[in-house]
Protein backbone atom coordinates (compact mmCIF):
# COMPACT_ATOMS: atom_id res chain seq x y z
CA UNK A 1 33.13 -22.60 21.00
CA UNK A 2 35.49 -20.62 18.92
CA UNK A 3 32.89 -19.30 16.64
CA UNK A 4 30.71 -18.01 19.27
CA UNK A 5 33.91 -15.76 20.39
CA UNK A 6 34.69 -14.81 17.11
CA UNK A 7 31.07 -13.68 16.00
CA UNK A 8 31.77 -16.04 13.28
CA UNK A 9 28.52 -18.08 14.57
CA UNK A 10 26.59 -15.65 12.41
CA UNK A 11 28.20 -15.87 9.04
CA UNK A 12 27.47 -18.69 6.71
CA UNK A 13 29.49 -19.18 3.13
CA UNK A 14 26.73 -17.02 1.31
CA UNK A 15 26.09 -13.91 0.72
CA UNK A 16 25.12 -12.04 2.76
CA UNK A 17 26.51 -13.57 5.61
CA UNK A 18 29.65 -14.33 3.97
CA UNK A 19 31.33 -11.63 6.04
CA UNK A 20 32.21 -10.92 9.71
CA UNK A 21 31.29 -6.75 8.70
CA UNK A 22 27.93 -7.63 7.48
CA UNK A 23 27.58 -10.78 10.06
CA UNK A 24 23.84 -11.27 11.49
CA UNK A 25 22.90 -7.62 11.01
CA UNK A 26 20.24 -6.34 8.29
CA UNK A 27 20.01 -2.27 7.05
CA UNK A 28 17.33 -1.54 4.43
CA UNK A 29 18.17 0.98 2.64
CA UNK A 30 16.86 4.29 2.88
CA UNK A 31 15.44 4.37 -0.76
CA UNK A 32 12.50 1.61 0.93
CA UNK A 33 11.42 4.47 3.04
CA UNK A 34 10.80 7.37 0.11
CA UNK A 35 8.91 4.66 -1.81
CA UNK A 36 6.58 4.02 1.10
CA UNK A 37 6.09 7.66 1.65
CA UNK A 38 5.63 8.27 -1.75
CA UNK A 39 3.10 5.07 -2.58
CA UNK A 40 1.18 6.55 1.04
CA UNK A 41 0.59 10.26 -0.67
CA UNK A 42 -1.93 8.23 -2.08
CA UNK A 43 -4.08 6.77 0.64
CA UNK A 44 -4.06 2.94 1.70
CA UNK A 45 -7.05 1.48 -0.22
CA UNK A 46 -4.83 -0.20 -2.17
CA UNK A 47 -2.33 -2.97 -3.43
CA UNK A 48 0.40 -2.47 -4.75
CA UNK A 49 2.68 -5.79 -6.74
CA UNK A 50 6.08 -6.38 -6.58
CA UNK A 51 7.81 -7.50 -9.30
CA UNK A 52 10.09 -9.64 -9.50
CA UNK A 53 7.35 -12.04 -7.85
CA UNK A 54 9.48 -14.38 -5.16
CA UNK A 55 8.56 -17.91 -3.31
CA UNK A 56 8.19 -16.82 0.61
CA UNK A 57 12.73 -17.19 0.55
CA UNK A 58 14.39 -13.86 -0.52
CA UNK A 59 17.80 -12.67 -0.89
CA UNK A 60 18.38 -8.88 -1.03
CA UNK A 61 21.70 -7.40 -2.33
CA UNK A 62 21.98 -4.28 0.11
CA UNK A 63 24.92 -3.67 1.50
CA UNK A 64 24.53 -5.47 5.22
CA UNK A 65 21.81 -7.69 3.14
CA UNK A 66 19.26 -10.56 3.92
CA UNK A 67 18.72 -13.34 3.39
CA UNK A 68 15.17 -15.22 4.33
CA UNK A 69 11.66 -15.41 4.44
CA UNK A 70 10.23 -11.93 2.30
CA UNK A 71 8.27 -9.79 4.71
CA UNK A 72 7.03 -6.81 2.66
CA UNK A 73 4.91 -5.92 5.13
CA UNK A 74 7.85 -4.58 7.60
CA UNK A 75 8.85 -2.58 4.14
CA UNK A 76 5.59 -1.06 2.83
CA UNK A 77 2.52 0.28 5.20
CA UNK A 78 -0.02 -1.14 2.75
CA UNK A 79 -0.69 -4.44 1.47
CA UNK A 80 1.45 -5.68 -1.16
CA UNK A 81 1.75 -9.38 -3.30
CA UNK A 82 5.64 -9.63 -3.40
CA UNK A 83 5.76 -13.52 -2.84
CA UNK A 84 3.65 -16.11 -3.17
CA UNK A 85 3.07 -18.70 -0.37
CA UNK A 86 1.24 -22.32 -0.51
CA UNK A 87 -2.16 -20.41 1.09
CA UNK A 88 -4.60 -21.98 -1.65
CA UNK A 89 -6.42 -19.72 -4.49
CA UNK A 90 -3.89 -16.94 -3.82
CA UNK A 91 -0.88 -19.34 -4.87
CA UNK A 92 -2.22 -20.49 -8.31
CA UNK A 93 -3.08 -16.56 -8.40
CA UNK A 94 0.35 -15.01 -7.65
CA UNK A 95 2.06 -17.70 -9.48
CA UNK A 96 0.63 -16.14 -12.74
CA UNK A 97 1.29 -12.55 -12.29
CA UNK A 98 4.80 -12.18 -14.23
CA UNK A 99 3.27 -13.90 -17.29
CA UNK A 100 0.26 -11.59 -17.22
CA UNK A 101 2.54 -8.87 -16.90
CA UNK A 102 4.37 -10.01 -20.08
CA UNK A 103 1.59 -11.71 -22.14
CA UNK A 104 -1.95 -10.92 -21.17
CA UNK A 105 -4.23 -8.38 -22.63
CA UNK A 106 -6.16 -8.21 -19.77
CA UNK A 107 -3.33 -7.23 -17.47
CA UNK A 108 -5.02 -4.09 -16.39
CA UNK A 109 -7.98 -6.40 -15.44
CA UNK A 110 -6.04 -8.64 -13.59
CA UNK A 111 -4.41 -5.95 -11.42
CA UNK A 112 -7.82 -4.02 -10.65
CA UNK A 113 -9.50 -7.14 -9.80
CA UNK A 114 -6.94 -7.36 -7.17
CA UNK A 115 -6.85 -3.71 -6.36
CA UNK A 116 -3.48 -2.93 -7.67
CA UNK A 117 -3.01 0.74 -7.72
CA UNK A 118 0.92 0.65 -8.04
CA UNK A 119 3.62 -1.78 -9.49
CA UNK A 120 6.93 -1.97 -7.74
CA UNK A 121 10.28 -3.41 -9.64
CA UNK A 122 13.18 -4.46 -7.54
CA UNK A 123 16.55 -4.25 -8.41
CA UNK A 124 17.93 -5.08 -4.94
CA UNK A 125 17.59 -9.05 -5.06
CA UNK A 126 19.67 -11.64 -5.79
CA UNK A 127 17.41 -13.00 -9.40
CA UNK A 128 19.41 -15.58 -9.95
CA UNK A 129 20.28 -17.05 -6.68
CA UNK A 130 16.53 -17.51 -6.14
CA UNK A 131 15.63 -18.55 -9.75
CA UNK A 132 13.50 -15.41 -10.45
CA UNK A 133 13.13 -13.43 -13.33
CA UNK A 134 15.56 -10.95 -14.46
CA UNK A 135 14.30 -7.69 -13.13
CA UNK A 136 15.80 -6.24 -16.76
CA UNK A 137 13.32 -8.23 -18.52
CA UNK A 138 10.44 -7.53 -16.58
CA UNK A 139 11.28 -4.01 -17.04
CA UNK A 140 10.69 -4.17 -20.79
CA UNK A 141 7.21 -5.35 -19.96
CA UNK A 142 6.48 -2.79 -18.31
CA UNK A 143 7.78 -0.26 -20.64
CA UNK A 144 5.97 -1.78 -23.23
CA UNK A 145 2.91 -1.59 -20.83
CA UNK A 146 3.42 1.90 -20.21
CA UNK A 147 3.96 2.60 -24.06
CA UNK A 148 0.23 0.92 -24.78
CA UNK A 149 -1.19 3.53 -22.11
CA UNK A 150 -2.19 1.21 -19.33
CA UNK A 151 0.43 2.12 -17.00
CA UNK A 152 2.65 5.24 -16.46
CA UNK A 153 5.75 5.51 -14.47
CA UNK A 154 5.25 7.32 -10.97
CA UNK A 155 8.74 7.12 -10.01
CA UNK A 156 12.03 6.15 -9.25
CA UNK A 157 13.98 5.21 -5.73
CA UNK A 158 17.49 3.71 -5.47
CA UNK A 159 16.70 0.45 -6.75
CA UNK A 160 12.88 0.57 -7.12
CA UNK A 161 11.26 1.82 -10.06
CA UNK A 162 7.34 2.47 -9.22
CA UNK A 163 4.69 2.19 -12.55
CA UNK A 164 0.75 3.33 -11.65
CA UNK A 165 -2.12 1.59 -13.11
CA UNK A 166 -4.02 4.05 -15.34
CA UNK A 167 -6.99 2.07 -14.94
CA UNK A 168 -7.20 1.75 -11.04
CA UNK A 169 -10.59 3.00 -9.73
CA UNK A 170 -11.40 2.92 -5.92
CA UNK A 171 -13.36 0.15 -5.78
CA UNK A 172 -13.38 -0.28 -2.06
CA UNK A 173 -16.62 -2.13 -0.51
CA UNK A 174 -17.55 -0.63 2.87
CA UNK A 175 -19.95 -3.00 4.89
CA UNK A 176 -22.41 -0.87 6.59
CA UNK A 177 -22.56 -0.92 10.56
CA UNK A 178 -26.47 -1.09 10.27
CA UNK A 179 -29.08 -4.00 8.37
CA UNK A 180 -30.07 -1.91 5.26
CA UNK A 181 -33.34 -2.82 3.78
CA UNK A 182 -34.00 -2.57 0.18
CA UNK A 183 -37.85 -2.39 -1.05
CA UNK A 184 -37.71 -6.48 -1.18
CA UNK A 185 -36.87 -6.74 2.21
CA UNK A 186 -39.96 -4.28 3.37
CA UNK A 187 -42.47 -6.76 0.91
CA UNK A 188 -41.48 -9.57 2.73
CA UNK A 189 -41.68 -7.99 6.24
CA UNK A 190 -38.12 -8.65 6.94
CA UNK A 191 -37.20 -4.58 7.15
CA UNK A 192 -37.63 -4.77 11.17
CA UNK A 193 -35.28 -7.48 11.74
């Protein structure tokens, strides 16, 4: 019972719950905010990656931190491939991304068959607590990415670092609210259906 009185019931032994100050409480930083407002400025028909790439468990070094299962989605207003989860096809996928990123020539195909318009790097997690890659080294890839042409920096908040693909094209496929009938479909007599 003494815990409960305490508030020590929502600590653990690791960070970020190592403390009674931080304790069960989570505050994402402000610099998450200007990134999503800045990514938004242009439109929503897009993906943008996160890099490092994460399992669905995350720990983020802010200052009342978290710890847990990655929800991007409550961070960015568009969709965004931050961590990788056991859904099939998109896990053997997302697994792959980093060494793209580092080795592939056809990086810049990768990311617009996936309709990546932006790539994020985080600085803000805990790399080696959750056995990622060093956000330094992934930086150098994308430097070197950006030195080739393919990608250009975009910009810079707190602890995020924002690169845009150079290649990205709109590539958005609109199902129409009607049947459309090409000049087959009239041959056949199928044009009235």
């Amino acid at each position: 019972a003494l815990p409960l009185f305490t508030t020590h019931v929502f600590t653990s032994p690791n960070y970020p719950n190592n403390t009674i100050d931080v304790g069960f409480k989570v505050e994402v930083p402000s610099y998450y905010n200007d990134a999503n407002n800045f990514i938004k400025n242009y439109g929503n028909d897009f993906r943008v990656i996160g890099f490092p790439v994460a399992d669905e468990g995350i720990t983020y070094e802010w200052e009342k931190g978290y710890q847990g299962a990655d929800l991007p989605s409550t961070l960015f207003d568009m969709p965004v491939i931050m961590f990788n989860t056991t859904v099939p096809y998109y896990y053997d996928l997302v697994k792959e991304l980093e060494h793209a990123l580092k080795q592939s020539k056809d990086f810049p195909k990768i990311a617009n068959y996936l309709n990546v318009r932006f790539l994020v790097l985080r600085e803000d997690i805990d790399f080696k607590k959750r056995n990622l890659s060093n956000p330094e080294n992934i930086e150098k890839d994308l430097l070197t990415r950006e030195v080739s042409g393919e990608i250009k920096k975009a910009g810079e908040f707190g602890k995020l670092k924002i690169w845009e693909n150079k290649s990205w094209k709109d590539t958005t496929f609109y199902p129409a609210s009607s049947l459309i009938a090409t000049s087959e479909a009239r041959l056949l007599g199928l044009a009235n259906l």
